[in-house]
PDB file of N, CA and C in Angstrom:
ATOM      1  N   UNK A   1     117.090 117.838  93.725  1.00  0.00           N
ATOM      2  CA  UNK A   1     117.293 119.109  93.089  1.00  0.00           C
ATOM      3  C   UNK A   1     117.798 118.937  91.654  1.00  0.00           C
ATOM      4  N   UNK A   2     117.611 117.729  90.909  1.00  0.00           N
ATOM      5  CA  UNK A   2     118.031 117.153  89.699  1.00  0.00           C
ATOM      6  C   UNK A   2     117.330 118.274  88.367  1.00  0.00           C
ATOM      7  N   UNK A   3     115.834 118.432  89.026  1.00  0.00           N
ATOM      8  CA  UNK A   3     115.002 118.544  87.721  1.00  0.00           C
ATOM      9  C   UNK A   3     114.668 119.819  88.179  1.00  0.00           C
ATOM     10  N   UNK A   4     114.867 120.588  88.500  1.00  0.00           N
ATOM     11  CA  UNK A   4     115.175 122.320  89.016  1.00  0.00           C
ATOM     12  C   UNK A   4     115.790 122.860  87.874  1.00  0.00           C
ATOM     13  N   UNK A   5     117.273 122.753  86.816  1.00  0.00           N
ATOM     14  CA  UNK A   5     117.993 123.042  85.985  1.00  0.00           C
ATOM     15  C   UNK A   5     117.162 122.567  84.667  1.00  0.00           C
ATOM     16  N   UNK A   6     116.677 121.007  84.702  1.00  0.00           N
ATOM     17  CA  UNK A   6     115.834 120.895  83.292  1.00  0.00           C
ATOM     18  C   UNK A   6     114.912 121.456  83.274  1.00  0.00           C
ATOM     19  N   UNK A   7     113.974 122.153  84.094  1.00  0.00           N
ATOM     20  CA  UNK A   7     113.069 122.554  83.903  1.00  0.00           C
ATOM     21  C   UNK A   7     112.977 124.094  83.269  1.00  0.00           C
ATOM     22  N   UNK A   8     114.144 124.762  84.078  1.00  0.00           N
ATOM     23  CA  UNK A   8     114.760 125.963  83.482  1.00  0.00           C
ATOM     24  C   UNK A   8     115.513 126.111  82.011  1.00  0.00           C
ATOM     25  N   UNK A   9     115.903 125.213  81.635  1.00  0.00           N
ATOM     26  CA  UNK A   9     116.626 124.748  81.018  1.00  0.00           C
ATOM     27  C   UNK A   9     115.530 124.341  79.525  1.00  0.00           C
ATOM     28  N   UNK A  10     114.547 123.594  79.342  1.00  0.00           N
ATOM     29  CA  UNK A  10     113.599 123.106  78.657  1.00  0.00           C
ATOM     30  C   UNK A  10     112.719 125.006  78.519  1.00  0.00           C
ATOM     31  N   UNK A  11     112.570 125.351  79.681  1.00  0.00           N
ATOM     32  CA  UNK A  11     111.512 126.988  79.175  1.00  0.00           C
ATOM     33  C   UNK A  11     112.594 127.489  78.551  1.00  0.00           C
ATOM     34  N   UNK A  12     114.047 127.785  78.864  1.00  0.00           N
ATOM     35  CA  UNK A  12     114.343 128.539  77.896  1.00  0.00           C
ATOM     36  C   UNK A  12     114.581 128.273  76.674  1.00  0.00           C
ATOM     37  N   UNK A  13     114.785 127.306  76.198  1.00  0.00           N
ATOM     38  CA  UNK A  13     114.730 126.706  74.895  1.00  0.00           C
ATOM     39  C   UNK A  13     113.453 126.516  74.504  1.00  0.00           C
ATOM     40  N   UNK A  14     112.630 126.651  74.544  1.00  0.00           N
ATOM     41  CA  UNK A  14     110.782 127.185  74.646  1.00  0.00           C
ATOM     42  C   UNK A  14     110.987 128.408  74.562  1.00  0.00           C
ATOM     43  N   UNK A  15     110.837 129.405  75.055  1.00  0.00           N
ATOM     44  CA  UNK A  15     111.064 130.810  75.216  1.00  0.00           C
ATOM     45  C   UNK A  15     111.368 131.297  74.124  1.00  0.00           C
ATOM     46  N   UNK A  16     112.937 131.412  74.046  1.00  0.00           N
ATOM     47  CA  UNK A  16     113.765 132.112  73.118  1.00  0.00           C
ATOM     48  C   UNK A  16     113.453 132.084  71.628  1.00  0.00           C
ATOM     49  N   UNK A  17     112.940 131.035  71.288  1.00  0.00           N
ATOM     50  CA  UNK A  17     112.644 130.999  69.676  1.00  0.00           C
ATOM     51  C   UNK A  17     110.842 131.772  69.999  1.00  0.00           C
ATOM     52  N   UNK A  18     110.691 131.457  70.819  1.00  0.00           N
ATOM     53  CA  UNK A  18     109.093 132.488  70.724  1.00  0.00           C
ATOM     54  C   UNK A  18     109.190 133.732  70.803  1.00  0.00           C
ATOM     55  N   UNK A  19     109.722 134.224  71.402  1.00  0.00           N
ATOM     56  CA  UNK A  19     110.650 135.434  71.734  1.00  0.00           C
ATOM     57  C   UNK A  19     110.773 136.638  70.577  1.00  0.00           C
ATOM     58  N   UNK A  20     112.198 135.484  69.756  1.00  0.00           N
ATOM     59  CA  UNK A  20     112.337 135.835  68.378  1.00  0.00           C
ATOM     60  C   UNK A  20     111.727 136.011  67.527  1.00  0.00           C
ATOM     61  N   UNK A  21     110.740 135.219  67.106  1.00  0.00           N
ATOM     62  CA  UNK A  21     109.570 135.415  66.114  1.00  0.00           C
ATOM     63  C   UNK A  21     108.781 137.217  66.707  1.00  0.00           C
ATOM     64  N   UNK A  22     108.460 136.754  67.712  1.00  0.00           N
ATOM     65  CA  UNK A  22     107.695 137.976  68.248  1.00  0.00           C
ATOM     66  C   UNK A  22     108.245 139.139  67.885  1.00  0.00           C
ATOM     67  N   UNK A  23     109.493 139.535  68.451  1.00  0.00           N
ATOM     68  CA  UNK A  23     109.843 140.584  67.501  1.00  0.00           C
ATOM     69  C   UNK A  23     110.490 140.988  66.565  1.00  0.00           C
ATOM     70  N   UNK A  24     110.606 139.829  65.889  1.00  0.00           N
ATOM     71  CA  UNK A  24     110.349 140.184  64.335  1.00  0.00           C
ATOM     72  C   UNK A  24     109.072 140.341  63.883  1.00  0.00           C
ATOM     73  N   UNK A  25     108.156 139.559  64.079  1.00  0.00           N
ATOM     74  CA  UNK A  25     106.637 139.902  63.620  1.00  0.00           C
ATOM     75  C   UNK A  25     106.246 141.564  64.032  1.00  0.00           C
ATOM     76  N   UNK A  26     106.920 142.127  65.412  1.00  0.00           N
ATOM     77  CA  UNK A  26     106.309 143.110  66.031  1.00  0.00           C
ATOM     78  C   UNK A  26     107.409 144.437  65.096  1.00  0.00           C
ATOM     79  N   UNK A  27     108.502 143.998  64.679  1.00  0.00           N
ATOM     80  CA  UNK A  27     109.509 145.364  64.070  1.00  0.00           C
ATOM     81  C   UNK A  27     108.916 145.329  62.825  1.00  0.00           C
ATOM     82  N   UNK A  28     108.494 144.242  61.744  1.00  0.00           N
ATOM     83  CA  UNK A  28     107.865 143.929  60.586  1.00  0.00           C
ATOM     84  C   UNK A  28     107.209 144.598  60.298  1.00  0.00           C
ATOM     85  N   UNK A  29     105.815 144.972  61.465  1.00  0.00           N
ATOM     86  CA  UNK A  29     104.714 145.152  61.199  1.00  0.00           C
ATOM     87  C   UNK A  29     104.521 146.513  61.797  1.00  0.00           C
ATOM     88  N   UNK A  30     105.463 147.333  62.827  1.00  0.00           N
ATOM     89  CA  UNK A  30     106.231 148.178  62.788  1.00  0.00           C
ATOM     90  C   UNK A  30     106.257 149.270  61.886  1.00  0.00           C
ATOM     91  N   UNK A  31     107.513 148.705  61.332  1.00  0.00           N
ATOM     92  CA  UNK A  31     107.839 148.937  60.229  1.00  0.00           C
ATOM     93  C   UNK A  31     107.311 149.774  58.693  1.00  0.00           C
ATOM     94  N   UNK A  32     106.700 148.404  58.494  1.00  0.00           N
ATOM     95  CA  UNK A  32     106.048 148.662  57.345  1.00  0.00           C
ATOM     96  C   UNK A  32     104.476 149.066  57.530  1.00  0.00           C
ATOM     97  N   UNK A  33     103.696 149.500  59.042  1.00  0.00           N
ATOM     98  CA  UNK A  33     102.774 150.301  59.107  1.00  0.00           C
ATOM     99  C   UNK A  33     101.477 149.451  59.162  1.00  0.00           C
ATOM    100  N   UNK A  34     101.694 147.705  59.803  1.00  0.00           N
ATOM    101  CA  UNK A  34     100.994 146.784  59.662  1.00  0.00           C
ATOM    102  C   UNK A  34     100.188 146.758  61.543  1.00  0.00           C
ATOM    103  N   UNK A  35      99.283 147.272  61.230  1.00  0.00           N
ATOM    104  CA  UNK A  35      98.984 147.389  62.841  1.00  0.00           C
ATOM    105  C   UNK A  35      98.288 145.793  63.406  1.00  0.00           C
ATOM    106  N   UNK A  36      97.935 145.287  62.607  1.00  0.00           N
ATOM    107  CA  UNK A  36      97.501 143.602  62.967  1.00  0.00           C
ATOM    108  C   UNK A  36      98.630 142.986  63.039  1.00  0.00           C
ATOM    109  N   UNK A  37      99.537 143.273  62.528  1.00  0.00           N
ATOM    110  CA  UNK A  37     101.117 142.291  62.725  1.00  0.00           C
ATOM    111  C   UNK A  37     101.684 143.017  63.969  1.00  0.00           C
ATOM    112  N   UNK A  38     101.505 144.287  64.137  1.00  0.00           N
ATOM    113  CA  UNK A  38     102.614 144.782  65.827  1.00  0.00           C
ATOM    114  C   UNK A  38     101.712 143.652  66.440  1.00  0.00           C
ATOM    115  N   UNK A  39     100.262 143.901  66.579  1.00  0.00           N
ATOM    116  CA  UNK A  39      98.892 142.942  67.518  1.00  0.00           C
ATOM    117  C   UNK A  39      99.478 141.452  67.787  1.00  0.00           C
ATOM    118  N   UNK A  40     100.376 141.147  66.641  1.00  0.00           N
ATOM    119  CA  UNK A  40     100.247 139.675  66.570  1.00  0.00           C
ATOM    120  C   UNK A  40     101.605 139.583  67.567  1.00  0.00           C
ATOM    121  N   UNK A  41     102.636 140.462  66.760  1.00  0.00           N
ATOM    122  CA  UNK A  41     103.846 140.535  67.768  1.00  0.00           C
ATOM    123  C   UNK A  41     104.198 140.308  68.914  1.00  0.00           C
ATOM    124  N   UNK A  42     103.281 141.351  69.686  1.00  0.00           N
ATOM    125  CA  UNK A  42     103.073 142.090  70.930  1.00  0.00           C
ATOM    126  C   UNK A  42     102.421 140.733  71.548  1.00  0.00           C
ATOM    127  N   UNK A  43     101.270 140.221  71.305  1.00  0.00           N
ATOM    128  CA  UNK A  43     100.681 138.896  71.967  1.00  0.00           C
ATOM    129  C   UNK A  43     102.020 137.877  72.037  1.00  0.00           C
ATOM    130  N   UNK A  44     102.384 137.450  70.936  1.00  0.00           N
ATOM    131  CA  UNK A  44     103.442 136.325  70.859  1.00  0.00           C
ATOM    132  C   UNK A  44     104.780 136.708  72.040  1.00  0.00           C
ATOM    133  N   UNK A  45     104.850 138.010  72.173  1.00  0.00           N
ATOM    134  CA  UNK A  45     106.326 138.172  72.879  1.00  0.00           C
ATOM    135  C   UNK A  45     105.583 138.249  74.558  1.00  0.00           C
ATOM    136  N   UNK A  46     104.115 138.394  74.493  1.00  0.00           N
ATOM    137  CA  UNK A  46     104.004 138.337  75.834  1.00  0.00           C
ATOM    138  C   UNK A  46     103.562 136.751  76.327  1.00  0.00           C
ATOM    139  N   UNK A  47     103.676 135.954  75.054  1.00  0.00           N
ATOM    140  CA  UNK A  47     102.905 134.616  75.317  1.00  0.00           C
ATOM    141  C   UNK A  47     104.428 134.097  75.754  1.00  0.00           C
ATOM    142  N   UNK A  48     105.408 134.614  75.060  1.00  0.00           N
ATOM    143  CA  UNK A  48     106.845 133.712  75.542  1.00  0.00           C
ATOM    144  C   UNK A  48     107.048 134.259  76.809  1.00  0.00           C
ATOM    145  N   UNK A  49     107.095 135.216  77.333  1.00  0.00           N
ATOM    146  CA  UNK A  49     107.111 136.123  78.525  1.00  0.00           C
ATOM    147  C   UNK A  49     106.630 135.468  79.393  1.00  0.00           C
ATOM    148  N   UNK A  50     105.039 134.977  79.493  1.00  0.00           N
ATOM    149  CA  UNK A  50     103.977 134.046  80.404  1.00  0.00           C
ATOM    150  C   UNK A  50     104.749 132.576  80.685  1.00  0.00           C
ATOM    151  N   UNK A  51     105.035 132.219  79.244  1.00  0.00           N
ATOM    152  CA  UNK A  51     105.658 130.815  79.633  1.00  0.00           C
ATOM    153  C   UNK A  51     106.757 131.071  80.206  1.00  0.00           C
ATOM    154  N   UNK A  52     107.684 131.859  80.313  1.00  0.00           N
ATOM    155  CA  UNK A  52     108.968 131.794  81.006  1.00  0.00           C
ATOM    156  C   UNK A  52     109.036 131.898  82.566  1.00  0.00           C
ATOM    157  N   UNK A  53     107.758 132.672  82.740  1.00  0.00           N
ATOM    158  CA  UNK A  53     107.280 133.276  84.074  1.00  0.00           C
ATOM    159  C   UNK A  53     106.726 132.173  85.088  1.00  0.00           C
ATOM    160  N   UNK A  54     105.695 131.023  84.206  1.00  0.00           N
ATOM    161  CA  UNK A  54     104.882 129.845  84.415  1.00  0.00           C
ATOM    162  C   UNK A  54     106.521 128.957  84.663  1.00  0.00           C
ATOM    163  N   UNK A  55     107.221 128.678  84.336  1.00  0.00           N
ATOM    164  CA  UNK A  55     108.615 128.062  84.200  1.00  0.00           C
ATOM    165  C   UNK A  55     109.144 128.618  85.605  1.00  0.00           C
ATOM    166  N   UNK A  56     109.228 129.487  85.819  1.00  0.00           N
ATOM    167  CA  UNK A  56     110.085 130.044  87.282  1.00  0.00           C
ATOM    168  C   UNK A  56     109.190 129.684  88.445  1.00  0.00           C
ATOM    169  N   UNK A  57     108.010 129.825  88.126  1.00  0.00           N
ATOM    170  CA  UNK A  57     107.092 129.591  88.905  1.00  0.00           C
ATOM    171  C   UNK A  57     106.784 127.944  89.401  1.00  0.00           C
ATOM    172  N   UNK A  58     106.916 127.405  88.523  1.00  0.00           N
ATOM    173  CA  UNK A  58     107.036 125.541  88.666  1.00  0.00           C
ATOM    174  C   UNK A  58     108.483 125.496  89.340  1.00  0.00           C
ATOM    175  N   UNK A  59     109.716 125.949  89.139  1.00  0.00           N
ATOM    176  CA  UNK A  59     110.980 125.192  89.654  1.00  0.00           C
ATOM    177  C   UNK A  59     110.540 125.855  91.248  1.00  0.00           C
ATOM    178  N   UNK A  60     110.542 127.030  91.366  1.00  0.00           N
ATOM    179  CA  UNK A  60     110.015 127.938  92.808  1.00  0.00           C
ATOM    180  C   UNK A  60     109.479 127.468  93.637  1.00  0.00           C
ATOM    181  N   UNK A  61     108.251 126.557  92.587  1.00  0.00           N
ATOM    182  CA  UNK A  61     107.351 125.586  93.690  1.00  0.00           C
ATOM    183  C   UNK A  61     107.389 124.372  94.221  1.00  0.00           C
ATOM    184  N   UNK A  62     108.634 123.972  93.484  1.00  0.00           N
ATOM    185  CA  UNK A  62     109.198 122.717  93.605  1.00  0.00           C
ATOM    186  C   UNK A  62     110.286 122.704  94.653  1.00  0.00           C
ATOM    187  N   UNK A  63     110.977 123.516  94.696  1.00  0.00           N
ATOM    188  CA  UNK A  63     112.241 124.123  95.701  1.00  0.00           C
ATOM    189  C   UNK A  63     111.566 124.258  97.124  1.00  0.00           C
ATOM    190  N   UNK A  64     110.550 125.154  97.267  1.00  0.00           N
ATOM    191  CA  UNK A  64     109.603 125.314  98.770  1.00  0.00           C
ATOM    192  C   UNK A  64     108.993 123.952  99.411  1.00  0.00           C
ATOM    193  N   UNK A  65     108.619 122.657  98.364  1.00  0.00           N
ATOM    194  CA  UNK A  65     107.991 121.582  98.115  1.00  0.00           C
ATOM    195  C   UNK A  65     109.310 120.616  98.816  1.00  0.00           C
ATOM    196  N   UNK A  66     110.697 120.689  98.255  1.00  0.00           N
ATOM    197  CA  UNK A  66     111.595 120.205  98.669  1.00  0.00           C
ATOM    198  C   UNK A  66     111.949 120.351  99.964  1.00  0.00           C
ATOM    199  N   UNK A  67     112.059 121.819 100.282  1.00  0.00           N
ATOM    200  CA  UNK A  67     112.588 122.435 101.634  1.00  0.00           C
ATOM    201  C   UNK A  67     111.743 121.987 102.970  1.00  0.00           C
ATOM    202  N   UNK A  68     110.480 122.260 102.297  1.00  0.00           N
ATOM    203  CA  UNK A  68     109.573 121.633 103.566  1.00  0.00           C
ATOM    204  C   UNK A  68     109.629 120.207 103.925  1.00  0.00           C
ATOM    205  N   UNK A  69     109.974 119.448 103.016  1.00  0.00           N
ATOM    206  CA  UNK A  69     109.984 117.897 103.135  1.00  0.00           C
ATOM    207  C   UNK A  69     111.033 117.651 103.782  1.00  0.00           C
ATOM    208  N   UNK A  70     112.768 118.490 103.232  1.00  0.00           N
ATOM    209  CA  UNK A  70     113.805 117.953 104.532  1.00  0.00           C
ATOM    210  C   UNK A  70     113.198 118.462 105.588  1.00  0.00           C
ATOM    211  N   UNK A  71     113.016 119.829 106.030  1.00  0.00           N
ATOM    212  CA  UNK A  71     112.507 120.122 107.489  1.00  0.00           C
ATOM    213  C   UNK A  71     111.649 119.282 108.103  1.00  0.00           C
ATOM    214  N   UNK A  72     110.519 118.603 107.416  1.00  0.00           N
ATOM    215  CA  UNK A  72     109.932 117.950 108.237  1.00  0.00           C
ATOM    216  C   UNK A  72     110.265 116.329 108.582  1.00  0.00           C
ATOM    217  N   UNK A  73     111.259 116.025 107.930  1.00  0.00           N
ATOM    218  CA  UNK A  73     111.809 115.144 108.131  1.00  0.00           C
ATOM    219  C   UNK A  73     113.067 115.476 108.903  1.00  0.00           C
ATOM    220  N   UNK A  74     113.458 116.285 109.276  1.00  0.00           N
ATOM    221  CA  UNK A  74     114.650 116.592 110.138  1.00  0.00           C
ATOM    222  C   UNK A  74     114.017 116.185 112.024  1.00  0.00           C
TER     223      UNK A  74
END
C-alpha cells in the first residue's frame, strides 16, 4: 500500500497547476469577451479534471488488485 499515496500525490501536483492555468485562461477570455480563450479554458480545466479522475481510478484499481490477492492467499 506504499504507492497508493504517490500516486495521489504525483496527480495532484499534475492537476493543480493545470487547473490554474485553466481558469485563468477561462476568466481572461471571459472577461475581456474572447470566446476562443473561455474554449481553450474550459477544455484545459476539464483536461486537469480527466487526469485527476484517471489518478483515482489507477490507485482504486490497485487497492481491489491488492485486496483480492490477500484474500486469496488467506
Amino acid at each position: 500500500m506504499q504507492s497508493n499515496p504517490r500516486i495521489l500525490h504525483v496527480t495532484k501536483y499534475v492537476c493543480v497547476p493545470i487547473l490554474v492555468v485553466g481558469v485563468i485562461l477561462f476568466f481572461y477570455g471571459f472577461v475581456n469577451d474572447f470566446a476562443n480563450i473561455v474554449g481553450i479554458g474550459y477544455g484545459t480545466i476539464m483536461g486537469g479534471v480527466f487526469i485527476f479522475i484517471m489518478g483515482l481510478f489507477l490507485v482504486a484499481t490497485e487497492e481491489v488488485l491488492e485486496r483480492n490477492k490477500n484474500e486469496n492467499n488467506s
